[in-house]
PDB file of N, CA and C in Angstrom:
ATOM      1  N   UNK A   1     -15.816   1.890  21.913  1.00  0.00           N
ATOM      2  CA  UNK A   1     -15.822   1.688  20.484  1.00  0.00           C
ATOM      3  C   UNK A   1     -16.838   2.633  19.862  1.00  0.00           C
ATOM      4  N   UNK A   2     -16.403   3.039  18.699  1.00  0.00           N
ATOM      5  CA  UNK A   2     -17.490   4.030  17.898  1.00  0.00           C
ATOM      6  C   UNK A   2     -17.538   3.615  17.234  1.00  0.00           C
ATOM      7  N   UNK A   3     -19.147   3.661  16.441  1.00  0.00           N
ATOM      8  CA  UNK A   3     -19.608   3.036  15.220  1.00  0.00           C
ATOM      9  C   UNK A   3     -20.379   4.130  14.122  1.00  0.00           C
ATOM     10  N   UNK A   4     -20.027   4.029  13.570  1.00  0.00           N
ATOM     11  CA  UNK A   4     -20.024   4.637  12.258  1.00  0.00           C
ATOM     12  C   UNK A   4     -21.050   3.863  11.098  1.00  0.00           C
ATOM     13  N   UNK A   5     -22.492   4.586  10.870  1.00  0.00           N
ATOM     14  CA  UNK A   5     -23.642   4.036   9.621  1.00  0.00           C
ATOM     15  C   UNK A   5     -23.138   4.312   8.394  1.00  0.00           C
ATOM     16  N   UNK A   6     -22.793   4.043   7.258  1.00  0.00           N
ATOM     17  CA  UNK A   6     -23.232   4.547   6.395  1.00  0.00           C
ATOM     18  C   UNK A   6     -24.794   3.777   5.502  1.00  0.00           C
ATOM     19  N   UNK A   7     -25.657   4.890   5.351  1.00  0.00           N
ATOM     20  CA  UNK A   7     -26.628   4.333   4.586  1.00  0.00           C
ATOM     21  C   UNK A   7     -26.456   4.542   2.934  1.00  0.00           C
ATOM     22  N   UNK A   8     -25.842   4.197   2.216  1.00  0.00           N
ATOM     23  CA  UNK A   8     -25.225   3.920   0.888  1.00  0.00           C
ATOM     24  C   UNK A   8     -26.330   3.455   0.195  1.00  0.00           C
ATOM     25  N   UNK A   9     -27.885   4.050   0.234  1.00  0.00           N
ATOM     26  CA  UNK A   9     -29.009   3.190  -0.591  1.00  0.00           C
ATOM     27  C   UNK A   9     -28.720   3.480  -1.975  1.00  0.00           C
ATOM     28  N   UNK A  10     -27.642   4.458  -2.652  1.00  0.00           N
ATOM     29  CA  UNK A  10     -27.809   4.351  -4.088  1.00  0.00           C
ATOM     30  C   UNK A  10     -26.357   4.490  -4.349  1.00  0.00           C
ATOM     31  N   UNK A  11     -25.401   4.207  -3.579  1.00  0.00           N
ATOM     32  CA  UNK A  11     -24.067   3.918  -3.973  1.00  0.00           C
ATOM     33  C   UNK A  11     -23.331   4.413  -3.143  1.00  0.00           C
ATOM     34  N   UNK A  12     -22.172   4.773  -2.976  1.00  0.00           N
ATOM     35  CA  UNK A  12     -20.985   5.624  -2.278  1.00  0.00           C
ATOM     36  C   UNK A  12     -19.580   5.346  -3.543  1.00  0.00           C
ATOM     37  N   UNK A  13     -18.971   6.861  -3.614  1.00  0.00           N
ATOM     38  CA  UNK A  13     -18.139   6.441  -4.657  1.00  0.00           C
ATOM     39  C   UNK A  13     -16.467   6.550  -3.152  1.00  0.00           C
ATOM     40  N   UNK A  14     -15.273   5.798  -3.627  1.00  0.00           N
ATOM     41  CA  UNK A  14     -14.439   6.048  -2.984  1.00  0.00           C
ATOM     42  C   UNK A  14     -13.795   6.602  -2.346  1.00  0.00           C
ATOM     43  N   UNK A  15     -13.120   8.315  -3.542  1.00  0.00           N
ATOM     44  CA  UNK A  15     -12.614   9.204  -3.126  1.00  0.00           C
ATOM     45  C   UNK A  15     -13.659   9.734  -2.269  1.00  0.00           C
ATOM     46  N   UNK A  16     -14.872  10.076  -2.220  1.00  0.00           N
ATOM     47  CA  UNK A  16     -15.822  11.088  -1.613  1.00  0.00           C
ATOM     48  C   UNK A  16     -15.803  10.265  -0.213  1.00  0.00           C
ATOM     49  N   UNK A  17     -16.289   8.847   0.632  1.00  0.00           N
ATOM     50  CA  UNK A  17     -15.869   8.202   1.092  1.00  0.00           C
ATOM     51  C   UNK A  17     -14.832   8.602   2.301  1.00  0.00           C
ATOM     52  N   UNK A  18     -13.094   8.264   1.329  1.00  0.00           N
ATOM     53  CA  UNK A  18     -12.187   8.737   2.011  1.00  0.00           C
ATOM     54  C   UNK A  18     -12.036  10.297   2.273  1.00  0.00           C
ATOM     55  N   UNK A  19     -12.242  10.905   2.086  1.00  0.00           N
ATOM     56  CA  UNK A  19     -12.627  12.876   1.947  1.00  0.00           C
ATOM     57  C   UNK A  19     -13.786  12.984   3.051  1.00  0.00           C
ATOM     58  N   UNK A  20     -14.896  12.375   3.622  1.00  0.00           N
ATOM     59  CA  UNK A  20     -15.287  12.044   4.279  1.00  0.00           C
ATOM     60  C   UNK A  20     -14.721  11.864   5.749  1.00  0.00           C
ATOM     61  N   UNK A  21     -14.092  10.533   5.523  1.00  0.00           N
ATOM     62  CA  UNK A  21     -13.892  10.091   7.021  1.00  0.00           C
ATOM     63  C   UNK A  21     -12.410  11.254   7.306  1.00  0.00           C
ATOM     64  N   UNK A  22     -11.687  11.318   6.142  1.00  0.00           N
ATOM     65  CA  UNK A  22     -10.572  12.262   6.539  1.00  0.00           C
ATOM     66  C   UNK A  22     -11.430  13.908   7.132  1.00  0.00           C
ATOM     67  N   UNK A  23     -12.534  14.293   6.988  1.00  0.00           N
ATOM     68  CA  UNK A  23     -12.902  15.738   7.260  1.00  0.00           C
ATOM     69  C   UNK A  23     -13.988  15.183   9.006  1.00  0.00           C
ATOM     70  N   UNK A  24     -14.115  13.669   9.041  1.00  0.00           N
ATOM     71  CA  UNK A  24     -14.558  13.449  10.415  1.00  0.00           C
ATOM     72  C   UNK A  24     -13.353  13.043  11.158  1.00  0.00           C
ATOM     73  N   UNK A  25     -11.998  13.044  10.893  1.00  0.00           N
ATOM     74  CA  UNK A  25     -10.826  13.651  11.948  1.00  0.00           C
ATOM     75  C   UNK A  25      -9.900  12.053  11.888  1.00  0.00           C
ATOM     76  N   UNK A  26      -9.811  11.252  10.855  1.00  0.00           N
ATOM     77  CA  UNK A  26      -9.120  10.123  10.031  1.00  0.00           C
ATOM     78  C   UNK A  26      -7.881  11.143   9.718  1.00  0.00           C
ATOM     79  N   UNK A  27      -6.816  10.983  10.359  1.00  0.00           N
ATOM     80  CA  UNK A  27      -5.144  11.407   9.448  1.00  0.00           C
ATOM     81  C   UNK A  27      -5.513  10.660   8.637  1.00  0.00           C
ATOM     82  N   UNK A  28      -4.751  12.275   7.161  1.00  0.00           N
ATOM     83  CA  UNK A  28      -4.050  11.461   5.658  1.00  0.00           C
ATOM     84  C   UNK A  28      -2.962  10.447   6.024  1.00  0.00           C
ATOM     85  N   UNK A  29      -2.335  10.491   7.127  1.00  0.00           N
ATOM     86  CA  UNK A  29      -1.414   9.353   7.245  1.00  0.00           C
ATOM     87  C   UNK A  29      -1.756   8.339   7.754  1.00  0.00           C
ATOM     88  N   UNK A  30      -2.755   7.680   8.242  1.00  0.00           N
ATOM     89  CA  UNK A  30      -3.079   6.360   8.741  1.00  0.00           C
ATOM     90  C   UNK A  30      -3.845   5.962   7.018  1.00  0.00           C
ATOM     91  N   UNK A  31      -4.089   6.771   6.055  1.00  0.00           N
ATOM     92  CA  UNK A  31      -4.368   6.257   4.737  1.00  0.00           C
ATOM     93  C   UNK A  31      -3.413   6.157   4.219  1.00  0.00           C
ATOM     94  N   UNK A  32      -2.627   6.873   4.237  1.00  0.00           N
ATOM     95  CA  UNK A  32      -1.183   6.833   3.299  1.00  0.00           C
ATOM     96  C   UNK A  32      -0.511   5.570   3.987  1.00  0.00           C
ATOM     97  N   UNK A  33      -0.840   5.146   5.079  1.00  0.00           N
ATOM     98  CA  UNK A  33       0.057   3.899   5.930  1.00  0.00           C
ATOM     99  C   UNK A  33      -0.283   2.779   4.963  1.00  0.00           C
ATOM    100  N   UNK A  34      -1.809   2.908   5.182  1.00  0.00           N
ATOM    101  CA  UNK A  34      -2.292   1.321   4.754  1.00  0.00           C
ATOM    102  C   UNK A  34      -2.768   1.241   3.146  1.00  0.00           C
ATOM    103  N   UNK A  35      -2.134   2.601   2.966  1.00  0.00           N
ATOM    104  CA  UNK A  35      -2.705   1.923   1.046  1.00  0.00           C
ATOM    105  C   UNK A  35      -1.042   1.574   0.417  1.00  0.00           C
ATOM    106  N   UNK A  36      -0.028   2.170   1.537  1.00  0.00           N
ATOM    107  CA  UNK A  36       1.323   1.978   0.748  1.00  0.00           C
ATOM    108  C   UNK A  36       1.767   0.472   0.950  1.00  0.00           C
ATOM    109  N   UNK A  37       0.908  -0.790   2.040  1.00  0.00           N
ATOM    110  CA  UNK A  37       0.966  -2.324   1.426  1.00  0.00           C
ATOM    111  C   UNK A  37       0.665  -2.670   0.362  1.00  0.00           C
ATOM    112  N   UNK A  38      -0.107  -1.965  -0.654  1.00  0.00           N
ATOM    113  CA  UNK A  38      -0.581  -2.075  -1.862  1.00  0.00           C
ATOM    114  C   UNK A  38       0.745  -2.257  -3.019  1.00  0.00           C
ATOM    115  N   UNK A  39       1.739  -1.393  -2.572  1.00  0.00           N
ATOM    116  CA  UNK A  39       2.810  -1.356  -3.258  1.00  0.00           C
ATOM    117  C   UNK A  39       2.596  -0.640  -4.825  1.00  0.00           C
ATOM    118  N   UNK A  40       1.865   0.145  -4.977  1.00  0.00           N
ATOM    119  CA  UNK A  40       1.461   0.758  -6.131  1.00  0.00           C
ATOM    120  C   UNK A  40       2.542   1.827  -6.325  1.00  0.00           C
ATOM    121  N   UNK A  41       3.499   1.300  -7.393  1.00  0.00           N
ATOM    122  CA  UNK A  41       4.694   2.567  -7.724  1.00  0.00           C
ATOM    123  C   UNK A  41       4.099   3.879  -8.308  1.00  0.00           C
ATOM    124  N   UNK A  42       4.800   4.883  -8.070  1.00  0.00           N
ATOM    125  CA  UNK A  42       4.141   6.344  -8.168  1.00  0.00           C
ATOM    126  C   UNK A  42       2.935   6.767  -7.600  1.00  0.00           C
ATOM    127  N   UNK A  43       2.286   6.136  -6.748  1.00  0.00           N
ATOM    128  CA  UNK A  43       0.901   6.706  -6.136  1.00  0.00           C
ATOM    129  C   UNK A  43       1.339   7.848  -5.524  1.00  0.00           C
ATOM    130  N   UNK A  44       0.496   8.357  -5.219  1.00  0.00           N
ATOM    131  CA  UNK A  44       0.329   9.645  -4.470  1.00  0.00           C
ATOM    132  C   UNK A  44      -1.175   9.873  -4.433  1.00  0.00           C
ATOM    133  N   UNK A  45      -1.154  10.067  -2.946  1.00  0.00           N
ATOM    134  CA  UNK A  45      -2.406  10.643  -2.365  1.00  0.00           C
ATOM    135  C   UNK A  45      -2.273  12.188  -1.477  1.00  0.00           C
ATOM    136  N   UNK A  46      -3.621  12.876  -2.268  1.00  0.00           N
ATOM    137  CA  UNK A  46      -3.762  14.211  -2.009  1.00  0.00           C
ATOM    138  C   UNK A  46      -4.851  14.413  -1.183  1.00  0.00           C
ATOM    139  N   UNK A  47      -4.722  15.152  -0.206  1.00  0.00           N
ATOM    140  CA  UNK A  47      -5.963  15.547   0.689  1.00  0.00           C
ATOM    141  C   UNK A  47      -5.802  17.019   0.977  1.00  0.00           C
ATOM    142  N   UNK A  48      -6.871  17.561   0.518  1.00  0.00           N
ATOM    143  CA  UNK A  48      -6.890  19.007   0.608  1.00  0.00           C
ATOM    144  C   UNK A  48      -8.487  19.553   1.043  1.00  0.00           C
ATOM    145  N   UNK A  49      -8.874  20.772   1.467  1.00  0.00           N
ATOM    146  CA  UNK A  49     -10.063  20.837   2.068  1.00  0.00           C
ATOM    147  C   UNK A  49     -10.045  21.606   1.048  1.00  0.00           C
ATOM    148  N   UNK A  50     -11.719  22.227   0.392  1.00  0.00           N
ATOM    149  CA  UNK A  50     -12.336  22.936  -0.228  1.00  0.00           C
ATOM    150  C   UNK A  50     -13.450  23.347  -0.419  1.00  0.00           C
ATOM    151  N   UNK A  51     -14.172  23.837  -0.751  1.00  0.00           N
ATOM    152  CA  UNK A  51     -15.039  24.678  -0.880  1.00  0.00           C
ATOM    153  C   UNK A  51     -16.317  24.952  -2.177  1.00  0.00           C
ATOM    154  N   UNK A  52     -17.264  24.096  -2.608  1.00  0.00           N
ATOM    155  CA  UNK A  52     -17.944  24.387  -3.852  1.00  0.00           C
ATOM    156  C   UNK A  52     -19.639  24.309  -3.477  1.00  0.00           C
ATOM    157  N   UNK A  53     -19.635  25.322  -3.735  1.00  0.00           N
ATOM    158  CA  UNK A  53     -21.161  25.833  -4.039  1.00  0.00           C
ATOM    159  C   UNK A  53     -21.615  25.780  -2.150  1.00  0.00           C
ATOM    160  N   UNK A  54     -20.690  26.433  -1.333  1.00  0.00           N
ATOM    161  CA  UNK A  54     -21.067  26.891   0.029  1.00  0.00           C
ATOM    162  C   UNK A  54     -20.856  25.690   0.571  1.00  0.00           C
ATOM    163  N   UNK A  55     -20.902  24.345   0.268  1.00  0.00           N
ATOM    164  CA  UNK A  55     -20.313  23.265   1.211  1.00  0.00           C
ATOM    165  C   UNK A  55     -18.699  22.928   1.038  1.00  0.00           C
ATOM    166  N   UNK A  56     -18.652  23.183   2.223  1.00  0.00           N
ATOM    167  CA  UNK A  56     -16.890  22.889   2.980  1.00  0.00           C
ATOM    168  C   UNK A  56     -16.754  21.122   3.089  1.00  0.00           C
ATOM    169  N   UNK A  57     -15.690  20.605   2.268  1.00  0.00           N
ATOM    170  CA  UNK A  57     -15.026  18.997   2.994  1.00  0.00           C
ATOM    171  C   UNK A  57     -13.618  18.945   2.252  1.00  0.00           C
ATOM    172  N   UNK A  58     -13.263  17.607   2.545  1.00  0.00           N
ATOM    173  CA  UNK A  58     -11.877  17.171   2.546  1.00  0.00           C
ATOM    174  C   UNK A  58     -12.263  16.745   0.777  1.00  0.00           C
ATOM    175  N   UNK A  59     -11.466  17.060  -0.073  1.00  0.00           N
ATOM    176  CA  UNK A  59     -10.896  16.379  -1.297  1.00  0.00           C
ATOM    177  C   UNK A  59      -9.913  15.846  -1.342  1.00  0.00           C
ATOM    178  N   UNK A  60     -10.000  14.682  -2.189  1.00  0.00           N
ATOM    179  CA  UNK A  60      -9.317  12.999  -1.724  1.00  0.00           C
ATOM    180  C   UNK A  60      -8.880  13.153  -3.222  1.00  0.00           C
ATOM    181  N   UNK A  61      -7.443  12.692  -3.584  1.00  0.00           N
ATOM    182  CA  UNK A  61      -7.361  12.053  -5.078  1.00  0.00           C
ATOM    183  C   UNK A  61      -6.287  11.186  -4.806  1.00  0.00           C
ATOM    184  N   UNK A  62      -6.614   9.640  -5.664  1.00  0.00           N
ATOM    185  CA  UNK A  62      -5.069   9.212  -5.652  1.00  0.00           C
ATOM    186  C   UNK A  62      -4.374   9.356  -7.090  1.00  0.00           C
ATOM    187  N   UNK A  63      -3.434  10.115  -7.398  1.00  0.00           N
ATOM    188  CA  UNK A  63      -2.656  10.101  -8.019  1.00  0.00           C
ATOM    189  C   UNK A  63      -1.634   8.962  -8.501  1.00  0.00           C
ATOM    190  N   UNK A  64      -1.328   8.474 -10.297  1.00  0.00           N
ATOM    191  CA  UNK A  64      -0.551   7.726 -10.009  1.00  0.00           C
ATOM    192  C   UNK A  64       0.052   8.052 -11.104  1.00  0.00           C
ATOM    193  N   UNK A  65       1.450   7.686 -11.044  1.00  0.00           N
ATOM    194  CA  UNK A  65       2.087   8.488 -12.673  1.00  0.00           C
ATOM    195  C   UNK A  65       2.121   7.283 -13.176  1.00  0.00           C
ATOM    196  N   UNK A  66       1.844   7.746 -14.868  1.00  0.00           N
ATOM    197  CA  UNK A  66       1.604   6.532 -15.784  1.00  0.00           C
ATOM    198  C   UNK A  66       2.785   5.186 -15.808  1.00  0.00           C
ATOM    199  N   UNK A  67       2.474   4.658 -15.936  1.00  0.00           N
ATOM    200  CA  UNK A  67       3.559   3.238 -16.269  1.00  0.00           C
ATOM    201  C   UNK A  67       4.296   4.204 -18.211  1.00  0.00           C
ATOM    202  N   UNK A  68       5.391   3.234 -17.833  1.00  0.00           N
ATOM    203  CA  UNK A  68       6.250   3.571 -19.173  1.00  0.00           C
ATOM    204  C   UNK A  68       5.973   2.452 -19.886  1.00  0.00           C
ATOM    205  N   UNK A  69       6.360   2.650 -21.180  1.00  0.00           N
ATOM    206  CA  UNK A  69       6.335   2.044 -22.846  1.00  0.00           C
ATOM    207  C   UNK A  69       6.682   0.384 -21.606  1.00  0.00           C
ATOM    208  N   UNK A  70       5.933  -0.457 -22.602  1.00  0.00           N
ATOM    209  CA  UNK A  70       6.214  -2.050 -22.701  1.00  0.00           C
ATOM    210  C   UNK A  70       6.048  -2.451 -21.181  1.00  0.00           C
TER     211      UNK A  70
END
């Protein structure tokens, strides 16, 4: 078993989080498995690696297209 710290003394936000464990070797598809029980119509989740200000990681977004009128 492997265990995994996080020390979160002044918060952890979500996406950064999941972008995280996906760039320590987590498939986008074992996330895409277990957030699609959620049943959230139009989600979409993006995982892409990038690059800002010389640090390299995974960027996480979930996407969801708006709900319609009423």
């Amino acid at each position: 078993m492997k265990v995994l710290y996080l020390d979160c003394f002044s918060g952890i936000s979500g996406d950064m989080l999941m972008g995280a464990l996906c760039d320590l070797g987590v498939r986008p598809e074992v996330f895409r498995k277990e957030l699609a029980k959620l049943k959230v119509c139009g989600m979409r989740l993006e995982f892409r690696r990038e690059t800002v200000s010389g640090i390299r990681g995974v960027k996480f977004e979930c996407l969801v297209k708006p709900a319609g009128p009423g």
